[in-house]
PDB file of N, CA and C in Angstrom:
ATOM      1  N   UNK A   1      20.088   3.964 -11.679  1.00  0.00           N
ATOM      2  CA  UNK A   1      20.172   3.251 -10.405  1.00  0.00           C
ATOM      3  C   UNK A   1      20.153   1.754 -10.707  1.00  0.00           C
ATOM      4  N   UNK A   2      21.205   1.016 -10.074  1.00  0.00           N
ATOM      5  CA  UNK A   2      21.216  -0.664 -10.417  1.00  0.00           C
ATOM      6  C   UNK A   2      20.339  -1.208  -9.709  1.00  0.00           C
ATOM      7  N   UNK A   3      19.950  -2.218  -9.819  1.00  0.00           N
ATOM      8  CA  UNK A   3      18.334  -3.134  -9.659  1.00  0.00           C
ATOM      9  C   UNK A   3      18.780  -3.577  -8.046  1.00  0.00           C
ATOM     10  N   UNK A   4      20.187  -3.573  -7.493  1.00  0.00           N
ATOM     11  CA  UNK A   4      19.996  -3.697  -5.748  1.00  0.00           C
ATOM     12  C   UNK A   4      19.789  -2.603  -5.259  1.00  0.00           C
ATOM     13  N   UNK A   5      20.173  -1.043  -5.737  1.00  0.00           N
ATOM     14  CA  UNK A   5      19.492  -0.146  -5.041  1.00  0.00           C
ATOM     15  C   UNK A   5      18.235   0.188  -5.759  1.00  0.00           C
ATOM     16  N   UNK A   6      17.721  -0.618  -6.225  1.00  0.00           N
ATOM     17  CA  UNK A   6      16.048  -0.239  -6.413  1.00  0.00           C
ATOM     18  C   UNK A   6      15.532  -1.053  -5.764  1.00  0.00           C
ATOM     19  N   UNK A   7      15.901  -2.424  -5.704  1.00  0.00           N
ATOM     20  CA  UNK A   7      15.232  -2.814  -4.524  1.00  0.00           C
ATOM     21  C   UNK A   7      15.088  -2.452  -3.181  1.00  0.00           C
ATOM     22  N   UNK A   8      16.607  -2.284  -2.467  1.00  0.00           N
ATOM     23  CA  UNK A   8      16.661  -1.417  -1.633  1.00  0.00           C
ATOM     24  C   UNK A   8      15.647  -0.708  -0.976  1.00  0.00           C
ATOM     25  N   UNK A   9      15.815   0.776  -2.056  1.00  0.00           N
ATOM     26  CA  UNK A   9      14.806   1.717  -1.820  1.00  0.00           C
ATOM     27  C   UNK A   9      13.487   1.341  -1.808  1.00  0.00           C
ATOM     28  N   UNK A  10      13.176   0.115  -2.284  1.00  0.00           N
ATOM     29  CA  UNK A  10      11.556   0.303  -2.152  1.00  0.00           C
ATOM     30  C   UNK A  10      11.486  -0.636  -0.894  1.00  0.00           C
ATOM     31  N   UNK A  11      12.486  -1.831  -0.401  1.00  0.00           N
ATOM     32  CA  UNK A  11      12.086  -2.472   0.824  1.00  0.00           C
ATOM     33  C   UNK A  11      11.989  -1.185   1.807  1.00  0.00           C
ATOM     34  N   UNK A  12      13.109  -0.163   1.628  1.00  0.00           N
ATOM     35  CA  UNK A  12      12.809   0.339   2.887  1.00  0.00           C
ATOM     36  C   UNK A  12      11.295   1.914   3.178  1.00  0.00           C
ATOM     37  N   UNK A  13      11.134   1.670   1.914  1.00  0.00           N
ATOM     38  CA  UNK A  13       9.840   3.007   1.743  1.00  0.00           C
ATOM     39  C   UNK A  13       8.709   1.500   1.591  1.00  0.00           C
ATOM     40  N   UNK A  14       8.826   0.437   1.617  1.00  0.00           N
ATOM     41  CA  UNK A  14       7.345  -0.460   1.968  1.00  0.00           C
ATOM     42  C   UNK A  14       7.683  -0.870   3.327  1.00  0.00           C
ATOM     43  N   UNK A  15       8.809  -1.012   3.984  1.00  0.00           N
ATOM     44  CA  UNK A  15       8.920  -1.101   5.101  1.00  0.00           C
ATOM     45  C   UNK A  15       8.479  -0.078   6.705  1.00  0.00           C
ATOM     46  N   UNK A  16       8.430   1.530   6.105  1.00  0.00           N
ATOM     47  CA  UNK A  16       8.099   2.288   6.584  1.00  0.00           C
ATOM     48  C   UNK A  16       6.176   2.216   6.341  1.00  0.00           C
ATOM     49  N   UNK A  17       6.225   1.517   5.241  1.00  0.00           N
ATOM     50  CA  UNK A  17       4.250   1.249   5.304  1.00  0.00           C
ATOM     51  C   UNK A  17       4.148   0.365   5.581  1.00  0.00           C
ATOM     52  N   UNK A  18       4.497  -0.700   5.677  1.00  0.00           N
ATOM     53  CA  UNK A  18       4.223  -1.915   6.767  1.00  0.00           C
ATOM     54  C   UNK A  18       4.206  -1.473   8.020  1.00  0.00           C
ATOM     55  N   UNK A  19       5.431  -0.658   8.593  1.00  0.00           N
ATOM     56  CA  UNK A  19       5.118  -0.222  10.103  1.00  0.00           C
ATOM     57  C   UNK A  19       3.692   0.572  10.012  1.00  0.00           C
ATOM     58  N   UNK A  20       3.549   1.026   9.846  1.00  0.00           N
ATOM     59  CA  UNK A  20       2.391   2.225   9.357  1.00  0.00           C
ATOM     60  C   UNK A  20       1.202   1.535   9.814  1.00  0.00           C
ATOM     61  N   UNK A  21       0.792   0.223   8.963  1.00  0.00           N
ATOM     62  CA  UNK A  21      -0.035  -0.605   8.659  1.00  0.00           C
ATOM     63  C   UNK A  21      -0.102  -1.159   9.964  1.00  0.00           C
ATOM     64  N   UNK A  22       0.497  -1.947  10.590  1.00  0.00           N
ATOM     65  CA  UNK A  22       0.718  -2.476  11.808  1.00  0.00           C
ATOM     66  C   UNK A  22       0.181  -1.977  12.625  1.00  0.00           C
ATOM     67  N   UNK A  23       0.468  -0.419  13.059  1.00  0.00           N
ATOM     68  CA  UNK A  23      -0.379   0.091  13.859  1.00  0.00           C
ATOM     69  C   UNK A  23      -1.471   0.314  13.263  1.00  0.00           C
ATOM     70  N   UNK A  24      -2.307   0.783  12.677  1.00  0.00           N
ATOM     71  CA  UNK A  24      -3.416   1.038  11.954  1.00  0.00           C
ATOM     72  C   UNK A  24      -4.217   0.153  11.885  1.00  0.00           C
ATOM     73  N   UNK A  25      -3.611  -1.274  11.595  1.00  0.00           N
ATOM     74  CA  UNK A  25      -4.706  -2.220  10.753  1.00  0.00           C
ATOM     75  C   UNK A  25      -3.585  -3.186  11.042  1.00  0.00           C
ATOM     76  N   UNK A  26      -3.937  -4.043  12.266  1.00  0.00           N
ATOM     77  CA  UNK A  26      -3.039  -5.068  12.601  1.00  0.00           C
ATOM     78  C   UNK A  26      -2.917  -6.492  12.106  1.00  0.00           C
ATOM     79  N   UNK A  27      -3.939  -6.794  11.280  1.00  0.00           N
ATOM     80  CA  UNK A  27      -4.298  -7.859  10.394  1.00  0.00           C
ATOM     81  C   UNK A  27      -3.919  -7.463   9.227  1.00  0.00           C
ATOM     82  N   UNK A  28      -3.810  -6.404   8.587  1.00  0.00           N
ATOM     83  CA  UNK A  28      -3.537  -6.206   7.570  1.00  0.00           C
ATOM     84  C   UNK A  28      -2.539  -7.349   6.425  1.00  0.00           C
ATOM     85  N   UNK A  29      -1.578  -7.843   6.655  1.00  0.00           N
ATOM     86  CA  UNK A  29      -0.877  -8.369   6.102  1.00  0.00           C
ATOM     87  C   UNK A  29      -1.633  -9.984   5.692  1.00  0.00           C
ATOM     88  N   UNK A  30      -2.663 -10.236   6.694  1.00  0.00           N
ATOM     89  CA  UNK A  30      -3.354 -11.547   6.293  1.00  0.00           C
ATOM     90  C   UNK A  30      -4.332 -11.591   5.244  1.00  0.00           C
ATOM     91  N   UNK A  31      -5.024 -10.117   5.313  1.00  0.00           N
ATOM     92  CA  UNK A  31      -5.982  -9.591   4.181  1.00  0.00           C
ATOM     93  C   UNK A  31      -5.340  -8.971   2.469  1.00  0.00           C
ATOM     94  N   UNK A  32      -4.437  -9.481   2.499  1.00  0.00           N
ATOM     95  CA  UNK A  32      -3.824  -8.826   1.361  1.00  0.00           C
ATOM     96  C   UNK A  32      -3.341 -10.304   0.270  1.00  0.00           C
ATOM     97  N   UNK A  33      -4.638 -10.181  -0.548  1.00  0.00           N
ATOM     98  CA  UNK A  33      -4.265 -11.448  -2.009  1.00  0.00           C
ATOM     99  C   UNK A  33      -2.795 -11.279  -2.574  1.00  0.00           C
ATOM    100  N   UNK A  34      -1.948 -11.736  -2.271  1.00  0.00           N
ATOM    101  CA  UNK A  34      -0.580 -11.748  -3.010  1.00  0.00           C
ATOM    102  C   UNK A  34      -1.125 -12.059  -4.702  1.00  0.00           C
ATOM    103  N   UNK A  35      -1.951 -12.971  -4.944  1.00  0.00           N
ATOM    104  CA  UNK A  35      -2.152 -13.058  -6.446  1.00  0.00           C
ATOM    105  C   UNK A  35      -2.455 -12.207  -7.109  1.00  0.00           C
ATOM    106  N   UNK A  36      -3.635 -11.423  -6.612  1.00  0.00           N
ATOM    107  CA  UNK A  36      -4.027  -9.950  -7.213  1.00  0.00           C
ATOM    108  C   UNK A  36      -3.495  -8.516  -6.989  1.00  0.00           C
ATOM    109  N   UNK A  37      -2.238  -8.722  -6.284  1.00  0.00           N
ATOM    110  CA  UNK A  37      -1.060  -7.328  -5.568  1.00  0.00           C
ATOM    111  C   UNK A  37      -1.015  -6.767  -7.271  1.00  0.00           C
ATOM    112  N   UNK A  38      -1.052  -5.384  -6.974  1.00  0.00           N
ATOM    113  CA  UNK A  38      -0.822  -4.815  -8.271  1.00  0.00           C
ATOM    114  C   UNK A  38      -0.909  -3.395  -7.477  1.00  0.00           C
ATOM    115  N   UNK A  39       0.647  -3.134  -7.311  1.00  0.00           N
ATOM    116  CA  UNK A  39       0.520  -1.603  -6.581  1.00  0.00           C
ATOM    117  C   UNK A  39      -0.072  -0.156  -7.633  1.00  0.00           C
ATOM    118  N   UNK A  40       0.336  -0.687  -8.693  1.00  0.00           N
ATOM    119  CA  UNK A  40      -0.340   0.396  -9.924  1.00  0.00           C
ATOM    120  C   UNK A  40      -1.609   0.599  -9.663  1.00  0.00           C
ATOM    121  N   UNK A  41      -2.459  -0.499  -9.523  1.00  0.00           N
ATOM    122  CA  UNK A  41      -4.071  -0.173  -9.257  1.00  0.00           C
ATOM    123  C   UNK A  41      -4.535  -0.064  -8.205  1.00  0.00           C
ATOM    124  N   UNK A  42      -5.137   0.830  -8.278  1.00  0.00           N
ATOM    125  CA  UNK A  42      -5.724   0.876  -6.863  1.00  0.00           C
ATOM    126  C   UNK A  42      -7.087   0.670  -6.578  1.00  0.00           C
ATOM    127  N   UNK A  43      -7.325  -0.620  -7.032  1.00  0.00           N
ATOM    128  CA  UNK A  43      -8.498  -1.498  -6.499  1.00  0.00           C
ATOM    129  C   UNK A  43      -7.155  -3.099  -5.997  1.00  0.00           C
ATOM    130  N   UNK A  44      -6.452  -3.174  -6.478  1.00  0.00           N
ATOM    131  CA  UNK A  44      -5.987  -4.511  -6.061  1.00  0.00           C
ATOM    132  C   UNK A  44      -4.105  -4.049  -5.208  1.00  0.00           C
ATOM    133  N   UNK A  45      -3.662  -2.499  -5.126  1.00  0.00           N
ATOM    134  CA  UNK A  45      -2.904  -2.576  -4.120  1.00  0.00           C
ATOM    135  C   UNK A  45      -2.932  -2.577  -3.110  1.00  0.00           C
ATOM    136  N   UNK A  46      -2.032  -2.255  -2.259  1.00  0.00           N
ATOM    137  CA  UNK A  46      -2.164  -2.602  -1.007  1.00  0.00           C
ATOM    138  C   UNK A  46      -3.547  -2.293  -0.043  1.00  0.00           C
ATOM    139  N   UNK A  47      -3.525  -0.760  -0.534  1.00  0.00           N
ATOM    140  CA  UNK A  47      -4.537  -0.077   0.710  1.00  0.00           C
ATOM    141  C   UNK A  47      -6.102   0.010  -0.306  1.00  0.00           C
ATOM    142  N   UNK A  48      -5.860  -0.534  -1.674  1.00  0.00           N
ATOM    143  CA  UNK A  48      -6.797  -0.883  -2.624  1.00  0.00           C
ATOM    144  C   UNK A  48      -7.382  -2.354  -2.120  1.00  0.00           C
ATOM    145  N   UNK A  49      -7.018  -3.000  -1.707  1.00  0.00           N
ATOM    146  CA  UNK A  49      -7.322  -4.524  -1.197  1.00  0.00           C
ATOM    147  C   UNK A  49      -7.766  -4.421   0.410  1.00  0.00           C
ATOM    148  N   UNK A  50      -7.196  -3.668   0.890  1.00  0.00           N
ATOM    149  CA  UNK A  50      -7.310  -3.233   2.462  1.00  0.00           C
ATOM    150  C   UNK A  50      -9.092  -2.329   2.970  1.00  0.00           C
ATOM    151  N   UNK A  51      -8.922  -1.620   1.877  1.00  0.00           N
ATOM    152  CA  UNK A  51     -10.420  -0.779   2.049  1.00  0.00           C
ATOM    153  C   UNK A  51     -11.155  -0.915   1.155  1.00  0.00           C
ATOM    154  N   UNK A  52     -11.413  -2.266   0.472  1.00  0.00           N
ATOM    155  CA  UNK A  52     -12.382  -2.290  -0.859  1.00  0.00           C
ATOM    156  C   UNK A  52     -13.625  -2.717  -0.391  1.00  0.00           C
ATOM    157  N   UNK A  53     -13.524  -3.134   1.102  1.00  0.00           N
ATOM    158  CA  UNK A  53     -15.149  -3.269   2.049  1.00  0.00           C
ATOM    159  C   UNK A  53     -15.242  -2.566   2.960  1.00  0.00           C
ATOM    160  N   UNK A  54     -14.558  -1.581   2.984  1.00  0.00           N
ATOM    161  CA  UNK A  54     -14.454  -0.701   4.266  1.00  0.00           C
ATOM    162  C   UNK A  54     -15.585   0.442   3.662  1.00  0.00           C
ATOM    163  N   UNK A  55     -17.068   0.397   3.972  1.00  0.00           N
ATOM    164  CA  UNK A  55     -18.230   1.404   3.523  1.00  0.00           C
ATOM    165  C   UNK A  55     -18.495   2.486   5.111  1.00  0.00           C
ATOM    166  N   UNK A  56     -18.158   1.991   5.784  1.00  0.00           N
ATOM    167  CA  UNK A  56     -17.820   3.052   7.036  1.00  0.00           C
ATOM    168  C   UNK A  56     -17.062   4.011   6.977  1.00  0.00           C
ATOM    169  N   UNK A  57     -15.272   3.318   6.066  1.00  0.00           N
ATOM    170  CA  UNK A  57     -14.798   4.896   6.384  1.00  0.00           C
ATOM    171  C   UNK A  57     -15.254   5.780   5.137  1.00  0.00           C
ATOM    172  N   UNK A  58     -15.997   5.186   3.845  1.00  0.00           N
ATOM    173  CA  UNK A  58     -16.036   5.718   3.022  1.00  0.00           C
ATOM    174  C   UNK A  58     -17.317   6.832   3.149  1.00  0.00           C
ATOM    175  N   UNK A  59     -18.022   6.536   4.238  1.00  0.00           N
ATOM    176  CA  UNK A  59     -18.565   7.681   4.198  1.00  0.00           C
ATOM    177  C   UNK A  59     -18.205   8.818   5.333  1.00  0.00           C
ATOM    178  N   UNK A  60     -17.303   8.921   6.026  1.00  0.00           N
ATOM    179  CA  UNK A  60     -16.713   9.258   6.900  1.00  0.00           C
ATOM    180  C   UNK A  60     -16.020  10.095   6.344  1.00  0.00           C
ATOM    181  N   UNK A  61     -15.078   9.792   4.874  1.00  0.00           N
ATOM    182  CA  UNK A  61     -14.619  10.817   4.399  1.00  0.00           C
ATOM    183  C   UNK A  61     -15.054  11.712   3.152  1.00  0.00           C
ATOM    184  N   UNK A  62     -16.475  11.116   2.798  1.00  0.00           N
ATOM    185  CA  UNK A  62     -17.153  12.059   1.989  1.00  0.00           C
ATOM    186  C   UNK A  62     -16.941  11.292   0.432  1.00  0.00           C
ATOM    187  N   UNK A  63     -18.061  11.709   0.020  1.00  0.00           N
ATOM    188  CA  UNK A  63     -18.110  10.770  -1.647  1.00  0.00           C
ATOM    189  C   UNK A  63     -17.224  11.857  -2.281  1.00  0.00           C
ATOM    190  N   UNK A  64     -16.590  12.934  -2.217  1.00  0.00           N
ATOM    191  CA  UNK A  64     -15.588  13.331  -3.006  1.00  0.00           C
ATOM    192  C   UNK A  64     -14.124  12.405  -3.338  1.00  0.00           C
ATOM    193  N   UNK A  65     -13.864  11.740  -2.074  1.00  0.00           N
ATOM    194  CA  UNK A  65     -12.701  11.108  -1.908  1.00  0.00           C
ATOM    195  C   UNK A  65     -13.424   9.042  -2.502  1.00  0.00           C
ATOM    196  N   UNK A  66     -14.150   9.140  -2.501  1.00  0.00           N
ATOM    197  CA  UNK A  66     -14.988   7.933  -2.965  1.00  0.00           C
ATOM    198  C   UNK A  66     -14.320   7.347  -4.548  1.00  0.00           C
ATOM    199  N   UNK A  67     -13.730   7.626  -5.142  1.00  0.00           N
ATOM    200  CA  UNK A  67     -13.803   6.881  -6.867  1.00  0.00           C
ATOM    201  C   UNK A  67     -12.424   5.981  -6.522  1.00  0.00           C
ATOM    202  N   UNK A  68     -11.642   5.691  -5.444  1.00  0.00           N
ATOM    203  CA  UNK A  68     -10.986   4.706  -5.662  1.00  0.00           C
ATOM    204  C   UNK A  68     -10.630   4.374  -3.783  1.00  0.00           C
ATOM    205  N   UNK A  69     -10.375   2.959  -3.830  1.00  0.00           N
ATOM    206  CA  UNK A  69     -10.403   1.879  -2.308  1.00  0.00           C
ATOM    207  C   UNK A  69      -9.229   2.824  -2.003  1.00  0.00           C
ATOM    208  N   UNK A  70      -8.059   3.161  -3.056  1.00  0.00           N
ATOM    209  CA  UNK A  70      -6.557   3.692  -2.478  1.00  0.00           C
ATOM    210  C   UNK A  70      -6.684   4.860  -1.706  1.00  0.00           C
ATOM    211  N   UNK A  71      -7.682   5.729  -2.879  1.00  0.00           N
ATOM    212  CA  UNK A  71      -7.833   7.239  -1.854  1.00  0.00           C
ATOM    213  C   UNK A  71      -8.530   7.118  -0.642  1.00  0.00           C
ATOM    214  N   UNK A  72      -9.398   6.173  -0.675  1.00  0.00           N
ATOM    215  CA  UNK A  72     -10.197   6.446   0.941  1.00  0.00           C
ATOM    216  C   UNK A  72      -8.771   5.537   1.689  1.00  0.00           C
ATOM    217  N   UNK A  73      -8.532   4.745   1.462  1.00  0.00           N
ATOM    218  CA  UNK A  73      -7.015   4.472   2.590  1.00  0.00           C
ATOM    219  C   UNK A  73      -6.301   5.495   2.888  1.00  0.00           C
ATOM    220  N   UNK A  74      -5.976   6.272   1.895  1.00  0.00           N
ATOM    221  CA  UNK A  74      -4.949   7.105   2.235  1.00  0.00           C
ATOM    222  C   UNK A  74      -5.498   8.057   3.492  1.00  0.00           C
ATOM    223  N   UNK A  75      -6.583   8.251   3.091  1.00  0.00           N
ATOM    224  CA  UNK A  75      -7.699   9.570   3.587  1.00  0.00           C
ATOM    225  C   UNK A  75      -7.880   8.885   4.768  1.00  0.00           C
ATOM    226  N   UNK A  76      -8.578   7.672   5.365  1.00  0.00           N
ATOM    227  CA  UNK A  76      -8.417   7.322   6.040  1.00  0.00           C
ATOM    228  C   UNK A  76      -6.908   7.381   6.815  1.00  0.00           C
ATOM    229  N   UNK A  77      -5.662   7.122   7.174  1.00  0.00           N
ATOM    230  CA  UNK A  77      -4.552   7.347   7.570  1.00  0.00           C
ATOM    231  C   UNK A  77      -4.343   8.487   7.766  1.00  0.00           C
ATOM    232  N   UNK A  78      -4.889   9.106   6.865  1.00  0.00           N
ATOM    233  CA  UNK A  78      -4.308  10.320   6.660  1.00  0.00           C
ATOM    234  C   UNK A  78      -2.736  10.960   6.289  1.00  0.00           C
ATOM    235  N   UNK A  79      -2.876  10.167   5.010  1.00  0.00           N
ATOM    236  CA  UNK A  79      -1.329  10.300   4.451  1.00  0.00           C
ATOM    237  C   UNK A  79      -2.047  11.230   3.054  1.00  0.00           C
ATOM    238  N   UNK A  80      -1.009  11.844   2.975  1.00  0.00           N
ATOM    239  CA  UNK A  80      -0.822  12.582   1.527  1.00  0.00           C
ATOM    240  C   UNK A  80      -0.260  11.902   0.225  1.00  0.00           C
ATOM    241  N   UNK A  81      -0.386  12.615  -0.837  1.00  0.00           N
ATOM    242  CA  UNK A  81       0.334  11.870  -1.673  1.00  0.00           C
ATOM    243  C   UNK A  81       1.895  11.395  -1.673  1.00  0.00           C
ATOM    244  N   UNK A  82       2.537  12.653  -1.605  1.00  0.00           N
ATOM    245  CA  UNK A  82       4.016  12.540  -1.339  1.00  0.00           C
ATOM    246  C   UNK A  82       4.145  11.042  -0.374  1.00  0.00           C
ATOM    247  N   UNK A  83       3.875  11.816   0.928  1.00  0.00           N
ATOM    248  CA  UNK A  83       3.623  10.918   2.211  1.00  0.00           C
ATOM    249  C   UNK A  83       3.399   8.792   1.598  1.00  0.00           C
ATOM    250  N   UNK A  84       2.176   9.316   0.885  1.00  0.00           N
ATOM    251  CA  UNK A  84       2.403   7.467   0.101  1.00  0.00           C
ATOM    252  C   UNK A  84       3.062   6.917  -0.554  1.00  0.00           C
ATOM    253  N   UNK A  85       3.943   8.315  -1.599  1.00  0.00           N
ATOM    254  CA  UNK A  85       5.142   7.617  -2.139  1.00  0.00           C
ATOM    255  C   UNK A  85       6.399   7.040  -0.975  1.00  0.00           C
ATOM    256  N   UNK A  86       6.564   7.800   0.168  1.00  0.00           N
ATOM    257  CA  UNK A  86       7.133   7.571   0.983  1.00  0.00           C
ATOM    258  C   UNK A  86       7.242   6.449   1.433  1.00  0.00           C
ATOM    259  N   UNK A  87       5.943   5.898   1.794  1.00  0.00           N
ATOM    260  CA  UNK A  87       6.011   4.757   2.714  1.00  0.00           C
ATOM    261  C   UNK A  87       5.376   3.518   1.398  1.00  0.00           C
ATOM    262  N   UNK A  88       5.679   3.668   0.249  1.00  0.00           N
ATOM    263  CA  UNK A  88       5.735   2.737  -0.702  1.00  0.00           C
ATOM    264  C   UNK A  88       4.447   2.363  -0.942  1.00  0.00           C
ATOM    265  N   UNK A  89       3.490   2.842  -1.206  1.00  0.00           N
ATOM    266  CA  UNK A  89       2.171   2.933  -1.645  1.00  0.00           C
ATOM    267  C   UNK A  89       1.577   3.169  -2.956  1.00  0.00           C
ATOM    268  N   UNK A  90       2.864   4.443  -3.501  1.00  0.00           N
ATOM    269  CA  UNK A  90       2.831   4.534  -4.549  1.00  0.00           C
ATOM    270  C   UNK A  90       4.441   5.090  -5.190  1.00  0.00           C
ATOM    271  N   UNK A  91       4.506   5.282  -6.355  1.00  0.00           N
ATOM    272  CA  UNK A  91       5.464   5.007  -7.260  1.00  0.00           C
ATOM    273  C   UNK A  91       6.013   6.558  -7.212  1.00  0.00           C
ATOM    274  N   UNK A  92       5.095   7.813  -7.132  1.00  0.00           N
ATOM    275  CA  UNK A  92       5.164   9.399  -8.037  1.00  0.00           C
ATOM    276  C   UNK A  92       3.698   9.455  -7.906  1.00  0.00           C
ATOM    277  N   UNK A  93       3.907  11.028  -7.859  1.00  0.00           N
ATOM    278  CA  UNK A  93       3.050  11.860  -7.216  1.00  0.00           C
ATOM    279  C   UNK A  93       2.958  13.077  -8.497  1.00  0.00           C
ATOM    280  N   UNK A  94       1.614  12.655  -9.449  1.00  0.00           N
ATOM    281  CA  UNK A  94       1.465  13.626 -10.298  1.00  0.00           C
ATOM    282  C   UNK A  94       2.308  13.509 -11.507  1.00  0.00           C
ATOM    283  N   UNK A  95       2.973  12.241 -12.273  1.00  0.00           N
ATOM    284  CA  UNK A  95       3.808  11.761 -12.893  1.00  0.00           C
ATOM    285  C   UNK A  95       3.662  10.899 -13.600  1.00  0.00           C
ATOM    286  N   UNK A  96       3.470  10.916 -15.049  1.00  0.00           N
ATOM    287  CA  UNK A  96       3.307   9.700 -15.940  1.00  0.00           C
ATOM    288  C   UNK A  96       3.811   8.559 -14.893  1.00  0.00           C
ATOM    289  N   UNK A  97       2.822   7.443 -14.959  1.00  0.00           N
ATOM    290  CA  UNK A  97       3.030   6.103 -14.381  1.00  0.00           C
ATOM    291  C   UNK A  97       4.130   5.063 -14.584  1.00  0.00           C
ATOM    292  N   UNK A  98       4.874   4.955 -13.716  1.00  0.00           N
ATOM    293  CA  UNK A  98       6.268   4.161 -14.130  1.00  0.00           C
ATOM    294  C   UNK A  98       6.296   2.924 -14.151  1.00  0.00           C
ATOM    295  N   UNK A  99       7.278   2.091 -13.790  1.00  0.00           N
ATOM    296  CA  UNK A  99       7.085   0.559 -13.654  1.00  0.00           C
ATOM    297  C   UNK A  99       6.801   0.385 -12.016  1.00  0.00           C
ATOM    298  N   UNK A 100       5.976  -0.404 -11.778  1.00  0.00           N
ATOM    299  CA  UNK A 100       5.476  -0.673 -10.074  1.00  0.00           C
ATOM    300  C   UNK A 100       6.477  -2.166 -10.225  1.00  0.00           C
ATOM    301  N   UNK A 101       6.692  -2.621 -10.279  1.00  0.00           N
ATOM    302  CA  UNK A 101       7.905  -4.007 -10.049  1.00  0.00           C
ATOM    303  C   UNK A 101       8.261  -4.146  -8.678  1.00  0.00           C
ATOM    304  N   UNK A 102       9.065  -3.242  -9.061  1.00  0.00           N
ATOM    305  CA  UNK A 102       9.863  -3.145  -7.171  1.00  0.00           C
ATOM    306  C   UNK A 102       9.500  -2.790  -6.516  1.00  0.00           C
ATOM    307  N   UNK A 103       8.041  -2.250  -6.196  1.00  0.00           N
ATOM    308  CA  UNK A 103       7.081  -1.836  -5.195  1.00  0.00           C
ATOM    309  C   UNK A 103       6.185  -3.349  -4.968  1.00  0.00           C
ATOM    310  N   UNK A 104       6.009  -3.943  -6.007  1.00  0.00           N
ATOM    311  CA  UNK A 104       5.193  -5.090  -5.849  1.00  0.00           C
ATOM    312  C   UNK A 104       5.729  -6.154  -4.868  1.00  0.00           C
ATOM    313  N   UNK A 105       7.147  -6.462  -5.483  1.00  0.00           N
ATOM    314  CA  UNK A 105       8.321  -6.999  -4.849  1.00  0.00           C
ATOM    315  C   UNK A 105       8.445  -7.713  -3.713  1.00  0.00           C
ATOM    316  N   UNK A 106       8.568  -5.560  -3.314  1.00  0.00           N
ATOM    317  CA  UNK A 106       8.850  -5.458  -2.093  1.00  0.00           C
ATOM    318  C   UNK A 106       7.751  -5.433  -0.789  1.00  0.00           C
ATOM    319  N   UNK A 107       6.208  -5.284  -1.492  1.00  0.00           N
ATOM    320  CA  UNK A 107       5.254  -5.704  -0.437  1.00  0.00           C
ATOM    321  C   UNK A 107       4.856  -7.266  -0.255  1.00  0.00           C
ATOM    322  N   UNK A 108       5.321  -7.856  -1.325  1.00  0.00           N
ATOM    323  CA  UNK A 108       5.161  -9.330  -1.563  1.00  0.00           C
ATOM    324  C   UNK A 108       6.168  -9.890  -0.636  1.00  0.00           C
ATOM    325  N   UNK A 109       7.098  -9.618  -0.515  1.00  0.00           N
ATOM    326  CA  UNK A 109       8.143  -9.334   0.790  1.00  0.00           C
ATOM    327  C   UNK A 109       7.673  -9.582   2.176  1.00  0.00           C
ATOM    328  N   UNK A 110       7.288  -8.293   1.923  1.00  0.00           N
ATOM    329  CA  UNK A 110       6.720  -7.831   3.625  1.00  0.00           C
ATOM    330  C   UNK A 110       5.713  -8.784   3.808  1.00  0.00           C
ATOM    331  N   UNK A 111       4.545  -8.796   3.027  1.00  0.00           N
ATOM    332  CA  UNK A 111       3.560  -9.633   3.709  1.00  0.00           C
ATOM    333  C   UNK A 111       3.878 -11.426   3.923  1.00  0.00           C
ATOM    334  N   UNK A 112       5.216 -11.595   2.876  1.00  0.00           N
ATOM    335  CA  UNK A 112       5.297 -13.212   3.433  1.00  0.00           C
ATOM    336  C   UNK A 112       6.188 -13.557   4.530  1.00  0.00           C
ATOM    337  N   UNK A 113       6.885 -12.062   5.057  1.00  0.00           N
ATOM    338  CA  UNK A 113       7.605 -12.391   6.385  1.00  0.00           C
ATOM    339  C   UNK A 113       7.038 -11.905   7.473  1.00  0.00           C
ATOM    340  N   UNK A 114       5.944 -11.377   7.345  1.00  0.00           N
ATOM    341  CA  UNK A 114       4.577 -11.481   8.453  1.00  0.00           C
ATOM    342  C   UNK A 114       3.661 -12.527   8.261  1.00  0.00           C
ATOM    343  N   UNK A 115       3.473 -13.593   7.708  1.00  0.00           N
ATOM    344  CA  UNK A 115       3.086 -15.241   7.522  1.00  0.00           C
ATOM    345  C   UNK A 115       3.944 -15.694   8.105  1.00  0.00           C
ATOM    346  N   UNK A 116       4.965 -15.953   7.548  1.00  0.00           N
ATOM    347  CA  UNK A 116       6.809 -16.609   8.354  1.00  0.00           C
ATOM    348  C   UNK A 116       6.626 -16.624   9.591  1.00  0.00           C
ATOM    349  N   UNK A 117       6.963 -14.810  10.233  1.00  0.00           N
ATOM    350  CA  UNK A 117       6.719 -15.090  11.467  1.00  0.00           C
ATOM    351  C   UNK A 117       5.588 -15.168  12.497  1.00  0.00           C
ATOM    352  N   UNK A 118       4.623 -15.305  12.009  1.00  0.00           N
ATOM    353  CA  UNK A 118       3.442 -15.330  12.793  1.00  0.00           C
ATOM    354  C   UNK A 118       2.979 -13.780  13.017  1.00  0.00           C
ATOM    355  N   UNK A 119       3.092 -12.968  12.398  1.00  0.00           N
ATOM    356  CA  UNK A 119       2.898 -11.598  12.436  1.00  0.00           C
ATOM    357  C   UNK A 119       1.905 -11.315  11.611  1.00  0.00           C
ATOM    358  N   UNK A 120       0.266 -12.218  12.335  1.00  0.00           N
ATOM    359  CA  UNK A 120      -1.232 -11.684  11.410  1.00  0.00           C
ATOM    360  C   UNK A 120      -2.063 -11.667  12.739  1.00  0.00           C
TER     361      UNK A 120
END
C-alpha cells in the first residue's frame, strides 16, 4: 500500500475515533499532549493520556481490566479490540506490533484541527 493510502486509511479509522471521542469526552482533544502522543503505548496514546487520572472509571470496571490507562478507555466506551483498531486506537489486534506512524499522524491531525477550529 503507497504512503497516500496509508494515510488515508488511518485519517479515516482516527476520524471515526475522534467522532467517538466527541461524544464521549467532549474536551478530549484539549487534554491530549501532542509531545508525548505515542499510539503504541498505552500510557501516552490517545485513550492512554485520556484515562491516566480517571480512578473512578477504574474501579467501575474492576482491577482485572486495571494494568493499562488504554484498556480501562476502551472498557470504559466500551469498544473491543477489533472495534479500536477500527476507529484508530490501535494498529492489530493480537499481532506482532507494527509501525504506529500513521496512526500518530493522523491523531496529531485531528487534535490540531479541533484547536484550529475552536473545537475544545
Amino acid at each position: 500500500m503507497d504512503e497516500l493510502k496509508i494515510e488515508a486509511e488511518a485519517d479515516r479509522r482516527v476520524a471515526l475515533g475522534a467522532a467517538l471521542l466527541d461524544g464521549a469526552l467532549p474536551d478530549w482533544a484539549q487534554r491530549i499532549d501532542l509531545g508525548k502522543l505515542d499510539v503504541s503505548d498505552t500510557d501516552t496514546c490517545v485513550l492512554g493520556q485520556l484515562f491516566a487520572e480517571r480512578n473512578e472509571e477504574r474501579s467501575l470496571v474492576g482491577a482485572r481490566f486495571c494494568d493499562s490507562n488504554y484498556k480501562v478507555g476502551l472498557t470504559v466506551l466500551g469498544l473491543t479490540g477489533e472495534v479500536s483498531v477500527q476507529h484508530g486506537f490501535d494498529k492489530t489486534v493480537g499481532q506482532p506490533r507494527p509501525n504506529f506512524t500513521d496512526l500518530d499522524k493522523a491523531w496529531t491531525r485531528a487534535v490540531k484541527a479541533r484547536h484550529d477550529a475552536g473545537v475544545l
